[in-house]
Protein backbone atom coordinates (compact mmCIF):
# COMPACT_ATOMS: atom_id res chain seq x y z
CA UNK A 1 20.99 -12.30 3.54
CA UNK A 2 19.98 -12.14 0.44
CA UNK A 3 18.36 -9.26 -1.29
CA UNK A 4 16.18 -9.27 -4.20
CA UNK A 5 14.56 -5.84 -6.18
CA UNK A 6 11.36 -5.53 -8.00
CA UNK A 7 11.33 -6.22 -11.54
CA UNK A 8 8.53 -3.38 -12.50
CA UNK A 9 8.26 -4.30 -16.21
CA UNK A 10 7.18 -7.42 -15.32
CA UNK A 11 5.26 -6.77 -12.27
CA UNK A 12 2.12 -5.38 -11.67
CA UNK A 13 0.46 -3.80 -8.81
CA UNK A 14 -3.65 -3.54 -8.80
CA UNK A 15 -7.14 -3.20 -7.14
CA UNK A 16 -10.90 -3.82 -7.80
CA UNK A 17 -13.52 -2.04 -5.96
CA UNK A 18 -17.04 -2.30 -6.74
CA UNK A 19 -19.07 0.45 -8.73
CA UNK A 20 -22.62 0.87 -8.37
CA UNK A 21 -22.66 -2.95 -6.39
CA UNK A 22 -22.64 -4.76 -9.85
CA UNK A 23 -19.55 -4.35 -11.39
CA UNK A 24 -15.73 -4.33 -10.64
CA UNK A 25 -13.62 -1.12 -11.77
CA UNK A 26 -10.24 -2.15 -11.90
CA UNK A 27 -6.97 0.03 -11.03
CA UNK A 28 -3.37 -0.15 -10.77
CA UNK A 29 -0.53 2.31 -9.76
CA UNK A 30 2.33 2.86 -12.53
CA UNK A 31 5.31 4.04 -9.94
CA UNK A 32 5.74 1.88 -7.44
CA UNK A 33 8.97 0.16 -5.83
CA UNK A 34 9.67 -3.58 -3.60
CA UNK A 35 12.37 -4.98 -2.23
CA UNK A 36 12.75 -8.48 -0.41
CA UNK A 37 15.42 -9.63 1.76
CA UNK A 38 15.91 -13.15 2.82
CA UNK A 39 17.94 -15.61 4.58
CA UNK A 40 18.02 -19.63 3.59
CA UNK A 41 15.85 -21.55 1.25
CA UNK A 42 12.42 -20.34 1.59
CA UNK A 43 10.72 -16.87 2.99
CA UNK A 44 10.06 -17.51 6.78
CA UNK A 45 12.03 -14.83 7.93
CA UNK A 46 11.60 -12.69 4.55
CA UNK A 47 10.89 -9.06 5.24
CA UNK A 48 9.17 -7.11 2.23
CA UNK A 49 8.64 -3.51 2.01
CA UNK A 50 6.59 -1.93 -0.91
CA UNK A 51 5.43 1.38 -1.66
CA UNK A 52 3.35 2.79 -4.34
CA UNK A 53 3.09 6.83 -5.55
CA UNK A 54 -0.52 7.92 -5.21
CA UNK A 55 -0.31 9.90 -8.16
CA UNK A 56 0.74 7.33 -10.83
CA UNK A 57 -2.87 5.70 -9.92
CA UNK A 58 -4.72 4.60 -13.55
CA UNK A 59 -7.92 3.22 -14.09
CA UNK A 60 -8.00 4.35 -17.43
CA UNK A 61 -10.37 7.33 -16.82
CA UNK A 62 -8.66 10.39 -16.96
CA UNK A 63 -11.58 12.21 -14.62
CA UNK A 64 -11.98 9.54 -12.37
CA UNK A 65 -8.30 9.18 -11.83
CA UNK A 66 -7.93 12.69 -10.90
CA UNK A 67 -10.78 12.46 -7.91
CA UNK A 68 -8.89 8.98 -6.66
CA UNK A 69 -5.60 11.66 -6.38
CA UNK A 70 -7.81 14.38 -4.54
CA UNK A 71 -8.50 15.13 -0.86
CA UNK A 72 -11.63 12.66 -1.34
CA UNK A 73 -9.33 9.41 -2.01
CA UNK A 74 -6.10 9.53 -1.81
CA UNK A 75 -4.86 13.13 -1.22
CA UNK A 76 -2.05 12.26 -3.59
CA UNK A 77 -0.48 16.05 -2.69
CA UNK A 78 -0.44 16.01 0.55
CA UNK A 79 -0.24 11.66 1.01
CA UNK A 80 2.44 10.99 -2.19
CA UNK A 81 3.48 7.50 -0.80
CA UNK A 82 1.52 4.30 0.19
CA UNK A 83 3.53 1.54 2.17
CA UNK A 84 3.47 -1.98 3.28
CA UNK A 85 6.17 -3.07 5.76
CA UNK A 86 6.06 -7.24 6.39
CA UNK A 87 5.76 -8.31 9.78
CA UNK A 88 5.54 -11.61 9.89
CA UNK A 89 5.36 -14.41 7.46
CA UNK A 90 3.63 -17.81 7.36
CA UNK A 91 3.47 -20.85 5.20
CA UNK A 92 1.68 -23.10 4.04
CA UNK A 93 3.32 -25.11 0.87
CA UNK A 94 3.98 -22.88 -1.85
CA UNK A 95 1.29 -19.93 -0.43
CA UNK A 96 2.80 -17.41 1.77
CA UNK A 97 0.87 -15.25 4.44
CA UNK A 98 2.57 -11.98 4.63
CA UNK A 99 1.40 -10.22 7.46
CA UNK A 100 2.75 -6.50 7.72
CA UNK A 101 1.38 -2.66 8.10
CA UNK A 102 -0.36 -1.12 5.24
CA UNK A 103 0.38 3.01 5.32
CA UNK A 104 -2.30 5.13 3.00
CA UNK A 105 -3.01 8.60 4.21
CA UNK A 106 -0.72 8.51 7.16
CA UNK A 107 -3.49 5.55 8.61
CA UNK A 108 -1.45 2.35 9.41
CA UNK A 109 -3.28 -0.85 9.71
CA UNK A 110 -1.65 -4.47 10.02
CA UNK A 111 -3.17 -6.17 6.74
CA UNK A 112 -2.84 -10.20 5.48
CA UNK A 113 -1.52 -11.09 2.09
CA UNK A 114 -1.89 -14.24 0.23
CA UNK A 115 1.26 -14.87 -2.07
CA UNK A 116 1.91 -18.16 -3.91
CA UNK A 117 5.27 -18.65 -4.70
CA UNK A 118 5.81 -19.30 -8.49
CA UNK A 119 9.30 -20.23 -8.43
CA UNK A 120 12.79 -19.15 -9.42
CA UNK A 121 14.91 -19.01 -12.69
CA UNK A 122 17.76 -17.51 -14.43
CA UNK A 123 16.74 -15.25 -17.25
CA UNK A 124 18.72 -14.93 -20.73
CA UNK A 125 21.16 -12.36 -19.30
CA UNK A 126 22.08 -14.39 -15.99
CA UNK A 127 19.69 -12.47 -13.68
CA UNK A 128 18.28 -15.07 -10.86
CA UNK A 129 14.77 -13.73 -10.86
CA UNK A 130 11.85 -15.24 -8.68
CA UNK A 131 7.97 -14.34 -8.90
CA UNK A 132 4.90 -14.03 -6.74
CA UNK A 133 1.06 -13.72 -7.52
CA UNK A 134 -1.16 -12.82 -4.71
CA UNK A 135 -3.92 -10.84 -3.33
CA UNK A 136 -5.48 -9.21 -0.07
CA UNK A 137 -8.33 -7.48 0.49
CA UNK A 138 -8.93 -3.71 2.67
CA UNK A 139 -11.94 -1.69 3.61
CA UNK A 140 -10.99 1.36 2.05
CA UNK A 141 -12.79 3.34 4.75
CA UNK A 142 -10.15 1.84 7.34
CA UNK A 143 -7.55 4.11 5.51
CA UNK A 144 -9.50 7.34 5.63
CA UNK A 145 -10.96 7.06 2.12
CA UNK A 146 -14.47 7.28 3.23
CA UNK A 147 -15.75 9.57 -0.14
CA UNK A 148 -19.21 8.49 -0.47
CA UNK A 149 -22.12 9.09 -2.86
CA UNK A 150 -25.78 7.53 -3.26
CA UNK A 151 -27.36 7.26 -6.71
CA UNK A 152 -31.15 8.60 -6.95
CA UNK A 153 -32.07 4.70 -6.54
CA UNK A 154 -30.34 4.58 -3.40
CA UNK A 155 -27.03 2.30 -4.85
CA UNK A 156 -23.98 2.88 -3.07
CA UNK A 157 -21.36 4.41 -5.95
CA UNK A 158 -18.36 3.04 -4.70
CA UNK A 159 -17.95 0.10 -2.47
CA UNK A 160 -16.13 -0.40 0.64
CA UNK A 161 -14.20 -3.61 0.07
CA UNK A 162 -11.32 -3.31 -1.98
CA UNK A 163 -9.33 -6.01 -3.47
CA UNK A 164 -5.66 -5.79 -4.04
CA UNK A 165 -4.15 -7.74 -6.48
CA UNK A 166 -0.09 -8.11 -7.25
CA UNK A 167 1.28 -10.15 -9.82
CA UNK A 168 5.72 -9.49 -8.90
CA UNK A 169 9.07 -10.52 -10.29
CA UNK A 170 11.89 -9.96 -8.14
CA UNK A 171 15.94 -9.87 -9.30
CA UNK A 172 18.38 -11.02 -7.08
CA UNK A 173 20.88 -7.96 -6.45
């Protein structure tokens, strides 16, 4: 088995969510940790686990990132962690289907991710690394974030659909 840790300089974990129904605001959480574990040439049987702290979320708006870490969103106090535990994995060429359950607010859902596989190297300092770029997508009310607001026009403020994003390195251990 072989076991590989995330690279978090050179990873990134994100999310886009609709604001007002005509424009993307875009996220990403700062503190987060992966680890993959594998057996032979490709990542069948991989499992993954992943988990992000609710507090280190940044959308580059001070006030808006302190309502995403309040009892409305996130409850980053009381909820610090989210997870993702693999389940299952499928492929198809170089994209992977990672099927496994998605934790945020103590509400676990099985979720699909879409990974293509960008290949494997040896860095500089004689670190095998390998990389991933994928995406998923949740409704956000699914997980217990169900904060709503209307404008006076009647436009939803935040949408339901939520987009996840990951961009990953992984070193071999």
């Amino acid at each position: 088995m072989a076991t590989y840790k995330i690279d978090i300089t050179h990873s990134s974990v994100s999310f886009k969510i609709r604001h007002l129904l005509i424009s993307n605001v875009t996220g990403n959480f700062t503190s987060f940790d992966a680890t993959l574990e594998k057996d032979g040439d490709d990542f069948l049987n991989a499992k993954v686990s992943f988990t992000a702290q609710t507090a280190s979320v940044d959308t580059n708006n001070e006030q808006r990132d302190a309502h995403l870490k309040s009892a409305d969103f996130f409850d980053a106090e009381k909820f610090p962690e989210i997870k993702f535990v693999s389940t299952g994995v499928e492929k198809d060429g170089d994209i992977y289907d990672i099927t496994g359950d998605l934790t945020i607010k103590d509400v676990t859902k099985s979720v699909v991710l879409r990974a293509e596989y960008n290949g494997e190297t040896v860095d500089p300092y004689g670190q095998t690394k390998i990389g991933f770029e994928g995406s998923g997508k949740i409704n956000r009310k699914d997980f217990g974030l169900t904060w709503s607001a209307v404008t006076e026009a009647g436009s939803v403020v935040v949408g339901d659909d939520v987009k996840l994003l990951f961009d990953v390195q992984f070193v071999k251990q």
